[in-house]
Protein backbone atom coordinates (compact mmCIF):
# COMPACT_ATOMS: atom_id res chain seq x y z
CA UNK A 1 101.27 141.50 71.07
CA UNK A 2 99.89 142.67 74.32
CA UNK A 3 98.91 139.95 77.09
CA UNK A 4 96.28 140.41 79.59
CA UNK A 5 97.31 137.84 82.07
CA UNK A 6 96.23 137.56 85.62
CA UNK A 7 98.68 139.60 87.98
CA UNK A 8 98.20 137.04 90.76
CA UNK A 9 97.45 133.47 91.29
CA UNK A 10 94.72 135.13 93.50
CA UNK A 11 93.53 136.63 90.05
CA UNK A 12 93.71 132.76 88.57
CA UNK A 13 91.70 131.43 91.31
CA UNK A 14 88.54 133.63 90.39
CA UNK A 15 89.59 132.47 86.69
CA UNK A 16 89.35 129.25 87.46
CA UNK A 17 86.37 129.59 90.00
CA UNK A 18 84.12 130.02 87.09
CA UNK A 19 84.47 127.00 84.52
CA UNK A 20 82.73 126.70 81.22
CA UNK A 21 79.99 124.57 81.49
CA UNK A 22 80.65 120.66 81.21
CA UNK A 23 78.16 119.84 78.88
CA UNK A 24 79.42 122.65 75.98
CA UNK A 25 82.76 120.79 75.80
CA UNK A 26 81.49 117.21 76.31
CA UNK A 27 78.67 116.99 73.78
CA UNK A 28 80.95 117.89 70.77
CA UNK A 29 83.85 115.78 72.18
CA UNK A 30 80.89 112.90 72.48
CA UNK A 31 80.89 113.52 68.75
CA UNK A 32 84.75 113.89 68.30
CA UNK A 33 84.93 110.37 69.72
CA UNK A 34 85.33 107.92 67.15
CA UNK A 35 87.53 109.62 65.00
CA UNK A 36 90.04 110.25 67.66
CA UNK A 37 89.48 106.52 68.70
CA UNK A 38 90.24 105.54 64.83
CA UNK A 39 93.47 108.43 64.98
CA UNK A 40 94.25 106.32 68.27
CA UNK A 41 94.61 102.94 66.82
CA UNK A 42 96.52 104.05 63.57
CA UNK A 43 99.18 105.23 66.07
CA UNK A 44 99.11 102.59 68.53
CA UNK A 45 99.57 100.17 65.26
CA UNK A 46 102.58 102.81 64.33
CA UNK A 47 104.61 103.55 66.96
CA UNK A 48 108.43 105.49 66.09
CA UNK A 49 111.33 105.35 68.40
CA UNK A 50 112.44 108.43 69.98
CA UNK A 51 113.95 111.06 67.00
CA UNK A 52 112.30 109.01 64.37
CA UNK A 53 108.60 110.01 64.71
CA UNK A 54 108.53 110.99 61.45
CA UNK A 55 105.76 109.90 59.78
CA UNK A 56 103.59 110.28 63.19
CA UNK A 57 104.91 114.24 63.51
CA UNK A 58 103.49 114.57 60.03
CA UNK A 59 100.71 113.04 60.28
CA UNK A 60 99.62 115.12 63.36
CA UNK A 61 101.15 118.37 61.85
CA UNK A 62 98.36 117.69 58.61
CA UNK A 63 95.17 117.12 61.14
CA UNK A 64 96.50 121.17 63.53
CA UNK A 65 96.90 122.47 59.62
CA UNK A 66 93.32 121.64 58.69
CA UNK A 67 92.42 122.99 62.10
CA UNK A 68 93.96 126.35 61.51
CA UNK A 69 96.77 126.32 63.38
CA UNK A 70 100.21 127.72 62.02
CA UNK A 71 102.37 124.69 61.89
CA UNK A 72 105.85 124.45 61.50
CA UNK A 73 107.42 121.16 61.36
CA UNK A 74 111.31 119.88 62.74
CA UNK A 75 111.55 121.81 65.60
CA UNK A 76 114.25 119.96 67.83
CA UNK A 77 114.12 117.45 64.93
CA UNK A 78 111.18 116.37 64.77
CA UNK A 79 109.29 118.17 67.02
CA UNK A 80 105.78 120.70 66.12
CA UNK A 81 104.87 123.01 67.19
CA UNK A 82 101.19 125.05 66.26
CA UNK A 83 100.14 128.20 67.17
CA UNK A 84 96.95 129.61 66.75
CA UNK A 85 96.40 133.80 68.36
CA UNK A 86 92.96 134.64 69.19
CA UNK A 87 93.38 138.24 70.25
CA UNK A 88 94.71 139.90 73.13
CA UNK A 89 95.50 137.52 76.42
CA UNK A 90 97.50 135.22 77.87
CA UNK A 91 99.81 132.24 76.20
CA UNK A 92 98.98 128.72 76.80
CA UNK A 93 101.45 126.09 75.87
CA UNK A 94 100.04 122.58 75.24
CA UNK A 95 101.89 118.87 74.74
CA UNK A 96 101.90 116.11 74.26
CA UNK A 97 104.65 113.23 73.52
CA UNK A 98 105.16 111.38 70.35
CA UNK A 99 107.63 108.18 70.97
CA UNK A 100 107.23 104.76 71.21
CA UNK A 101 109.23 102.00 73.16
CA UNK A 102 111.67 99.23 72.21
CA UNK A 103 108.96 96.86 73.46
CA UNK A 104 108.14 93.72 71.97
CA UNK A 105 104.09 93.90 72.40
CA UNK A 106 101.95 91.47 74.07
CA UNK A 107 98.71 93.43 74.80
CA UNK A 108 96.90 90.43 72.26
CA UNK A 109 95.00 93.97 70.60
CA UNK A 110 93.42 93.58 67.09
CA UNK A 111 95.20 96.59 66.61
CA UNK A 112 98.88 95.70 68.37
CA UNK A 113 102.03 96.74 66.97
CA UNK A 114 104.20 94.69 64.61
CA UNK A 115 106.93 97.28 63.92
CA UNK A 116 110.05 96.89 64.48
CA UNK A 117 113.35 98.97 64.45
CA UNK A 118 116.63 99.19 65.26
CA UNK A 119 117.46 101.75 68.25
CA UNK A 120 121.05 102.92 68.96
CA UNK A 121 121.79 99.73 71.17
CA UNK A 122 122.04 97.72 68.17
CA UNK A 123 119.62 95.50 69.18
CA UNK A 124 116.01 94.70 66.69
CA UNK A 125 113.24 94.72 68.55
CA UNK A 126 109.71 95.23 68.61
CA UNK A 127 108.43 99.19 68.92
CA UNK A 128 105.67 99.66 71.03
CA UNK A 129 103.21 102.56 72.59
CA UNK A 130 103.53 101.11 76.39
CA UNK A 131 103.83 104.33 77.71
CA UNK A 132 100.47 105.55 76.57
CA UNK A 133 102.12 108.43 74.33
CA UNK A 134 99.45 107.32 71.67
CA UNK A 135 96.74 108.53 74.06
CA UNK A 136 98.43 111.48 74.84
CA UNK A 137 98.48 112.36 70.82
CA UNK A 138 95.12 111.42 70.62
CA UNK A 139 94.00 113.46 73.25
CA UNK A 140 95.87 116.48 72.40
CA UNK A 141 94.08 116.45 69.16
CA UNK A 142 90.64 116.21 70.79
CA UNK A 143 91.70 119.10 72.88
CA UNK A 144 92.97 121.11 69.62
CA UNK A 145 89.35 120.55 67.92
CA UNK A 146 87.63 121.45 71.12
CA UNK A 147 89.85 124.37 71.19
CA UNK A 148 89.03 125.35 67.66
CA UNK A 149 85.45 124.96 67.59
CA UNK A 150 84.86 126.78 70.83
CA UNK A 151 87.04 130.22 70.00
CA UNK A 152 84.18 132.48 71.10
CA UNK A 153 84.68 131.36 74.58
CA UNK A 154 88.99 132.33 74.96
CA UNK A 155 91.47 135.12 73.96
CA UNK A 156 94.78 134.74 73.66
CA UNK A 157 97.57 132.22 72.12
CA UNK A 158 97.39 128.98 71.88
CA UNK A 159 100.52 126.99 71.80
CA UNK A 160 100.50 123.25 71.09
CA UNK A 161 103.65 121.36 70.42
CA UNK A 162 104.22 117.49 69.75
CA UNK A 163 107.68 116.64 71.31
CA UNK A 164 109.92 114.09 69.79
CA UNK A 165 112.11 111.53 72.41
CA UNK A 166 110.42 111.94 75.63
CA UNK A 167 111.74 108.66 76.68
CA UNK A 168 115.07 109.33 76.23
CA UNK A 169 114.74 112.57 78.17
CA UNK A 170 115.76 114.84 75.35
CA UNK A 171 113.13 115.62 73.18
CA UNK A 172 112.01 118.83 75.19
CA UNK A 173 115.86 119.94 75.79
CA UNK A 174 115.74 119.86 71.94
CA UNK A 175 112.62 122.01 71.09
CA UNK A 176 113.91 124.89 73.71
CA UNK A 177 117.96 124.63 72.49
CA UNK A 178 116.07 124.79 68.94
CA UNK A 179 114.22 128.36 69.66
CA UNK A 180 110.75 127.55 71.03
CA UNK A 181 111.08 130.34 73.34
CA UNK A 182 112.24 132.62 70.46
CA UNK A 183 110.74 131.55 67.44
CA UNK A 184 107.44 131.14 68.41
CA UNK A 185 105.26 132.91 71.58
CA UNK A 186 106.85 132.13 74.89
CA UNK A 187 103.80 130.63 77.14
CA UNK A 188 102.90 131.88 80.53
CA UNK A 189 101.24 128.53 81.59
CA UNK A 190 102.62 124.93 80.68
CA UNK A 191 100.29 121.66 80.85
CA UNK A 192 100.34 118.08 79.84
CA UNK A 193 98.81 114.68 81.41
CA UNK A 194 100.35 111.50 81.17
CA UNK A 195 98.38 108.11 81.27
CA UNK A 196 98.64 106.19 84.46
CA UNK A 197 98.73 102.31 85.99
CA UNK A 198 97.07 103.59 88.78
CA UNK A 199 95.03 101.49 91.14
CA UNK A 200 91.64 103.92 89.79
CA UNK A 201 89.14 104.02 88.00
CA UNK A 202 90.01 104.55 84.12
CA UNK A 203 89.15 108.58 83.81
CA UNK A 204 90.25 109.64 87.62
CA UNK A 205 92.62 112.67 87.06
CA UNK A 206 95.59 112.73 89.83
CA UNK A 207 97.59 115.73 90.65
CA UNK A 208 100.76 116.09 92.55
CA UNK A 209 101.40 119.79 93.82
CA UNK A 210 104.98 120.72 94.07
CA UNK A 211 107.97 118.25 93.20
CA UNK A 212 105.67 115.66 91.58
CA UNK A 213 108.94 113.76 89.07
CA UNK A 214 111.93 113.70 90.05
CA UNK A 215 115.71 114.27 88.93
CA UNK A 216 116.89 111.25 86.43
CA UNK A 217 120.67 110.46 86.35
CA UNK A 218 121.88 107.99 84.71
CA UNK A 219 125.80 107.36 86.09
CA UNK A 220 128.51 104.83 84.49
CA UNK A 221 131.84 103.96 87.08
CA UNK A 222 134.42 101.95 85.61
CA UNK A 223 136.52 100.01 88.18
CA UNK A 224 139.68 99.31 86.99
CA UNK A 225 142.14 96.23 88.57
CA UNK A 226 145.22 94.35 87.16
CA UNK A 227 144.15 91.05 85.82
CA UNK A 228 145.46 87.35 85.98
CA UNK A 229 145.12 84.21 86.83
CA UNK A 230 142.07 83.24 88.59
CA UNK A 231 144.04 80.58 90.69
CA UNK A 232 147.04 83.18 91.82
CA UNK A 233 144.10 85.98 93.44
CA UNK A 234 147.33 87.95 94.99
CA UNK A 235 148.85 88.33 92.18
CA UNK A 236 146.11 90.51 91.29
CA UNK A 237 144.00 93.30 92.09
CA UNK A 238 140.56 92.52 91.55
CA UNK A 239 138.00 94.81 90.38
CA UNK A 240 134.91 92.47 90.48
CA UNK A 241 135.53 92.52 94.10
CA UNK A 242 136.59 96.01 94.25
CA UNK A 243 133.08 96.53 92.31
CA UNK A 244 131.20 94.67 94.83
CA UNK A 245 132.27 96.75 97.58
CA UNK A 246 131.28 99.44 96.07
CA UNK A 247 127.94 98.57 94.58
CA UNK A 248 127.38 97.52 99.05
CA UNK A 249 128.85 100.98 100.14
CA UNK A 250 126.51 103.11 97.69
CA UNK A 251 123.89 101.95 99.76
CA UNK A 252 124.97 103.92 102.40
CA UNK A 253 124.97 107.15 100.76
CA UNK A 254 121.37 106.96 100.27
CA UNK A 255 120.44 105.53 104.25
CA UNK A 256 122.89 107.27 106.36
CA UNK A 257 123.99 110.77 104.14
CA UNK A 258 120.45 111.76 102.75
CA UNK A 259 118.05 112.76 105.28
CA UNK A 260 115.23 110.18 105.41
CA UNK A 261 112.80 113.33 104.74
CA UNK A 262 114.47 113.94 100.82
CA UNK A 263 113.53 110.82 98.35
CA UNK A 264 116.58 109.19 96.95
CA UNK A 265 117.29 106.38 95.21
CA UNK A 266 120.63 104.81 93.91
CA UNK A 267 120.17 101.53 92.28
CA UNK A 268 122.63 99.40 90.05
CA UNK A 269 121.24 98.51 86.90
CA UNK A 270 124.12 96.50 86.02
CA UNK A 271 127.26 94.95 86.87
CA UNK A 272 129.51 93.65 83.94
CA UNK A 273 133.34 92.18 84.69
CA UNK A 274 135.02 89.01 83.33
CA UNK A 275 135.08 86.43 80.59
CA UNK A 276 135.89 83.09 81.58
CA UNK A 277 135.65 81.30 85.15
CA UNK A 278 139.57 81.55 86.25
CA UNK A 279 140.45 84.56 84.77
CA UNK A 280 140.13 87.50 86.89
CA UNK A 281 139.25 90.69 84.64
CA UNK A 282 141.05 94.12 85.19
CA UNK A 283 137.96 96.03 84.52
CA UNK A 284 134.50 96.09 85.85
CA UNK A 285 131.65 98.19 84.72
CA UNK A 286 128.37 99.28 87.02
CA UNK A 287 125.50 100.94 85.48
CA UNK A 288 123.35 103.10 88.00
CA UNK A 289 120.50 105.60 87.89
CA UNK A 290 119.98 107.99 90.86
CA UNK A 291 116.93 109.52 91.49
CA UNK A 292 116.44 112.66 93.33
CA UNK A 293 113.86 115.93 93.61
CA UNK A 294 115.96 119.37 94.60
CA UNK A 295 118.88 120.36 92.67
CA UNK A 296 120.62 120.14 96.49
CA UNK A 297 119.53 116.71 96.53
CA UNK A 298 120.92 115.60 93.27
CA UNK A 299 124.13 116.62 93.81
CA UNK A 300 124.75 115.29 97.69
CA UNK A 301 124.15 111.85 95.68
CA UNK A 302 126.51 112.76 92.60
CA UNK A 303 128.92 113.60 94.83
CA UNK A 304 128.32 110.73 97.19
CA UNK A 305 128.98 108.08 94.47
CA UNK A 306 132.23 109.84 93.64
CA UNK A 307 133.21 110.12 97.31
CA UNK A 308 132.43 106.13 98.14
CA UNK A 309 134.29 104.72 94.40
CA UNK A 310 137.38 106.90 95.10
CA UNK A 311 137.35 105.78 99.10
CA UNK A 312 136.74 101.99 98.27
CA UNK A 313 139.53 101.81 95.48
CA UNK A 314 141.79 103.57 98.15
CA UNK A 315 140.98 100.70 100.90
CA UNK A 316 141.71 98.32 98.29
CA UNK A 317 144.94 99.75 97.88
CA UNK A 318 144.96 101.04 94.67
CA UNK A 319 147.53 103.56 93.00
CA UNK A 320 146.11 106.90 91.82
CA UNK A 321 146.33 106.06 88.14
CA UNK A 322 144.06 103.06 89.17
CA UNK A 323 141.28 105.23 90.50
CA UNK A 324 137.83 104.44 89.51
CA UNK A 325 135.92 107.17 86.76
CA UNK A 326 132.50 108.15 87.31
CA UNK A 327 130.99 109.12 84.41
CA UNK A 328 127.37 111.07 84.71
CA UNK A 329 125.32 111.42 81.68
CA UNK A 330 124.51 115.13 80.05
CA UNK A 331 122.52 116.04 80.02
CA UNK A 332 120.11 114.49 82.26
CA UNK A 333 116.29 114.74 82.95
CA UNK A 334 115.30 117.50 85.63
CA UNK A 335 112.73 116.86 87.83
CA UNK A 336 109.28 118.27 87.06
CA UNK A 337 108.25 120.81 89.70
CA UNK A 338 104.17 121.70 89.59
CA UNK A 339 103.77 125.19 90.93
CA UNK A 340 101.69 124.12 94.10
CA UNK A 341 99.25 127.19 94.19
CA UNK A 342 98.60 126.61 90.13
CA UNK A 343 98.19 123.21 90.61
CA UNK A 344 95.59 123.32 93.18
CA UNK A 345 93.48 126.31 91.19
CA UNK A 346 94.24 123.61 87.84
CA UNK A 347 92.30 120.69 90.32
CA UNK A 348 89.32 123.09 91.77
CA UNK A 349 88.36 123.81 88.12
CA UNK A 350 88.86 119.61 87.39
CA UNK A 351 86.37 119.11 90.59
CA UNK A 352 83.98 121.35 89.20
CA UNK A 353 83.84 119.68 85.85
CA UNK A 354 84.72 116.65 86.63
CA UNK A 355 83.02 116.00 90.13
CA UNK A 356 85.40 115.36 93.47
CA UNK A 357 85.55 111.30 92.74
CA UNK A 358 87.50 111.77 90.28
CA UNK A 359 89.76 114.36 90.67
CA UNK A 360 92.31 113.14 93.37
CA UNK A 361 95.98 114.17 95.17
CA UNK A 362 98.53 111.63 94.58
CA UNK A 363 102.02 111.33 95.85
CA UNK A 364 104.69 112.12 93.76
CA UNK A 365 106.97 109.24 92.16
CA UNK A 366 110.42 108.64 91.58
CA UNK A 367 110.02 108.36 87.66
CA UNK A 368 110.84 111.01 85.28
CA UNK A 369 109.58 113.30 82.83
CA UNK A 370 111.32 115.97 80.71
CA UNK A 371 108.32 118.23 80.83
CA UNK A 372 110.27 119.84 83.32
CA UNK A 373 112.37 121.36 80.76
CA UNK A 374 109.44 123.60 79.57
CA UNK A 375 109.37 125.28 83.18
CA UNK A 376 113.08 125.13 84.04
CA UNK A 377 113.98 127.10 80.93
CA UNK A 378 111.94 129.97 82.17
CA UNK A 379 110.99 129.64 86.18
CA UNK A 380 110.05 133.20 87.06
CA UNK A 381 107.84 133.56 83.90
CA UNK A 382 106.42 130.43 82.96
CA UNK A 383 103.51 128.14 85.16
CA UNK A 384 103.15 124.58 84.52
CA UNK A 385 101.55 121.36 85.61
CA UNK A 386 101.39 117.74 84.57
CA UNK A 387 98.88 115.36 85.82
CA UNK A 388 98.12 111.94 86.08
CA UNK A 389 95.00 110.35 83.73
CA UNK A 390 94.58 106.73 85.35
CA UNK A 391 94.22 104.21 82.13
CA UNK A 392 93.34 101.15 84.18
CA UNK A 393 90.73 98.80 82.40
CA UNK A 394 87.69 97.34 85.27
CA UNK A 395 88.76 93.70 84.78
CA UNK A 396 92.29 94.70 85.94
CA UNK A 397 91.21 96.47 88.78
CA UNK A 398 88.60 93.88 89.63
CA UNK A 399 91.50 91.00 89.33
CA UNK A 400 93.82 92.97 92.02
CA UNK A 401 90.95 93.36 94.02
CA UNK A 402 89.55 89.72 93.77
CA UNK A 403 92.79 88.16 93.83
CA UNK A 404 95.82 90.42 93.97
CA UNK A 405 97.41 90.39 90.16
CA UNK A 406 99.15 92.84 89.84
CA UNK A 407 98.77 95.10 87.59
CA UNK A 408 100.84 95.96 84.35
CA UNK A 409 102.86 98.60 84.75
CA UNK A 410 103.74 101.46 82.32
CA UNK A 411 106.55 100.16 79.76
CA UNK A 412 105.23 97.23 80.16
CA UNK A 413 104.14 94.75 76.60
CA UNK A 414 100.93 94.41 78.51
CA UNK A 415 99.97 97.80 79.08
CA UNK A 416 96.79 98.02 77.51
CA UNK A 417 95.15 101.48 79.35
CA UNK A 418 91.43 101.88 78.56
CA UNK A 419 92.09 104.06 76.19
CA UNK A 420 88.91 105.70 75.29
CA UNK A 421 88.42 107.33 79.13
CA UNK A 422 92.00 108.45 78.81
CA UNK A 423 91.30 110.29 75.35
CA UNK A 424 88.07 111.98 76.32
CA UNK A 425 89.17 112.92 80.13
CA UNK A 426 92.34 114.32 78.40
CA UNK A 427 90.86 116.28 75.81
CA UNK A 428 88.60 118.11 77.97
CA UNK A 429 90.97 118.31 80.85
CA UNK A 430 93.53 120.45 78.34
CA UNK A 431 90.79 122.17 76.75
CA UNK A 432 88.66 123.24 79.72
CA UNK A 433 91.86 124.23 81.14
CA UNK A 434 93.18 126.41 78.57
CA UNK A 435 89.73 128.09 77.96
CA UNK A 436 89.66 128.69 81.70
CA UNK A 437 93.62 130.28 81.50
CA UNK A 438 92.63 132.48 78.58
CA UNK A 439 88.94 133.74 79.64
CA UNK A 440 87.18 136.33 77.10
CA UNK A 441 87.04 139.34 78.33
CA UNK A 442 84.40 141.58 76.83
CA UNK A 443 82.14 141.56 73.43
């Protein structure tokens, strides 16, 4: 099929410049509203663990089906993805996230999870939505009815995918490796939101132009030693001291071989060594994840951490087949880059609809996000952007304002967003977006 896509982001901004009329979309999402709230709870009650959304990929799959999408079901596991083509024009890729958390809830919600489930670490615990994913899913559906029932106003495809394992940063990786690019119409925009803990209003929309998530490693170094006694220390070589060293010198690579202009962040998630009080180990394990935006970046730090284990082991005098191994993960989550001129056409058309209070720049954050994936797997041809939907309920912003509490963060069992302002201000953020990417052009 034939596209008609804008040549030029110049091209997008008159696109965008003109965007459909509030009111159309909001009246039938008014009515959409307490079925998606209902769809809402059933999944916040149901939550899977990343690669075992099952019964919540089916469920979803049945509700684009009845819409009139073409569905197809397992796609990087259990991924879907639906397409529906409405003539000639542009492709418009839409997501959302499916998985839940090994979080034991504590929101106190009629509706909380009770599930529980065994992840790869062995451990039982709870399985919780504390990321928000089930307003995501919500709101993508809102979006796919709004999409649906307002067909005279766009032209082109519509691609809408559920992604498996987002919080394991491999759920997207899995969906391109598994053909979306091939099997099913490659997009020329990208777009998502993401709930937020943000110090705002429930319903204000942030946006981050340019690096906006960054780089996710997550890095294993085994320090190796000779063991003993824990009275006879020189008849040793000790890695938990070895270990220290290191875990003090990383600290360095960050403050004095990154340029204070380039985010970075190496932090030690854990430290494990020893048994028993007098016996000194010959092994110690460190745990860290690095954060980073450019690919330039990412690999000063990689290298970095390699540089400082190899040079500490060698002050502590030990033999070669003593070095220390550095071990980092693959793969690993990219950070997500919003095209800056996109991104700022994307947040005139949300000022339009939505008014200037609540559309808002934010700075970009250290977290990450496998969105990324969807871009990185096709830079020169594909546009994308993922913004922020604040979730925070009033009496949480009134209680940091009255008397500083905090407020929960995301991943936390307390994260409770408010989730009917995230749902509607989703749903017509994708929708309005996608009608304004794919404009009708002619009778």
């Amino acid at each position: 099929m034939s596209k008609t896509v804008p040549t030029s982001l110049a091209a997008l901004a008159m696109v965008l410049a003109a965007p459909a009329q509030a009111n159309d979309l909001r009246s039938d999402l008014t009515e959409d509203m307490p079925g998606l709230m209902e769809l809402y709870r059933d999944l916040h009650a149901n939550p899977e663990l990343s690669f075992e959304e099952q019964e919540t990929a089916a469920k979803l799959a049945k509700r684009m089906r009845d819409l009139g999408f073409e569905v197809t079901e397992g796609v990087g596991r259990t991924g879907v993805v639906s397409v529906m083509a409405n003539g000639e024009g542009p492709t418009v890729l839409l997501r959302a996230d499916m998985d839940g958390l090994p979080v034991v809830e504590q929101t106190g919600l009629p509706f909380a999870s009770t599930v529980t489930a065994t992840p790869a670490s062995g451990v039982t615990p709870g399985v919780m939505h504390a990321c928000g994913h089930d307003t995501h899913m919500a709101g993508f559906i809102g979006a796919a009815q709004l999409l649906v029932d307002h067909k005279d106003k766009w032209q082109g495809t519509l691609v809408m995918i559920l992604q498996p394992a987002e919080e394991i940063g491999l759920g997207a990786l899995a969906m391109i490796e598994d053909g979306l690019y091939t099997r099913f119409p490659k997009p020329d925009y990208a777009l998502a939101f993401h709930d937020a803990a943000a110090p705002a209003p429930a319903g204000t929309i942030g946006y981050t132009p340019g690096y906006a998530l960054a780089n996710v490693d997550s890095v294993d170094i085994t320090v190796k030693g000779v063991g003993g006694h824990g009275a006879y220390p020189h008849t040793t070589r000790d890695p938990i001291v070895l270990a220290s060293a290191i875990v003090m010198k990383l600290q360095t690579v960050v403050s004095r071989n990154s340029s204070p202009l380039d985010p970075a962040v190496i932090t030690v998630g854990s430290f494990h060594a020893g048994a028993k009080h007098n016996i000194i180990s010959d092994e110690a394990k460190l745990q860290l994840t690095v954060r980073s935006y450019s690919d330039e970046s990412r690999q000063l730090l990689l290298d970095g951490i390699r540089r400082v284990a190899r040079g500490e082991a060698i002050t502590a005098g030990l033999p070669d087949d003593l070095m220390p191994t550095v071990t980092v993960e693959d793969p690993y989550t990219p950070s997500t880059f919003n095209d800056p001129d996109f991104s700022e056409n994307i947040a005139a058309a949300f000022k339009q609809r939505f008014g200037e209070n609540r559309v808002m720049e934010w700075p970009a954050v250290m977290g990450g996000e496998d969105f990324s994936q969807f871009r990185r797997a096709a830079p020169e041809d594909i546009k994308s952007m993922i913004f922020w939907i604040s979730g925070t309920p009033q009496p949480m912003l009134d209680a940091l304002k009255n008397d500083g509490t905090s407020l929960p963060s995301l991943h936390s069992p307390f994260w409770a967003p408010d989730a009917e302002k995230v749902i509607a201000t989703g749903a017509e953020a994708l929708a309005s977006s996608a009608i304004d990417l794919m404009p009708r052009t002619g009778s």
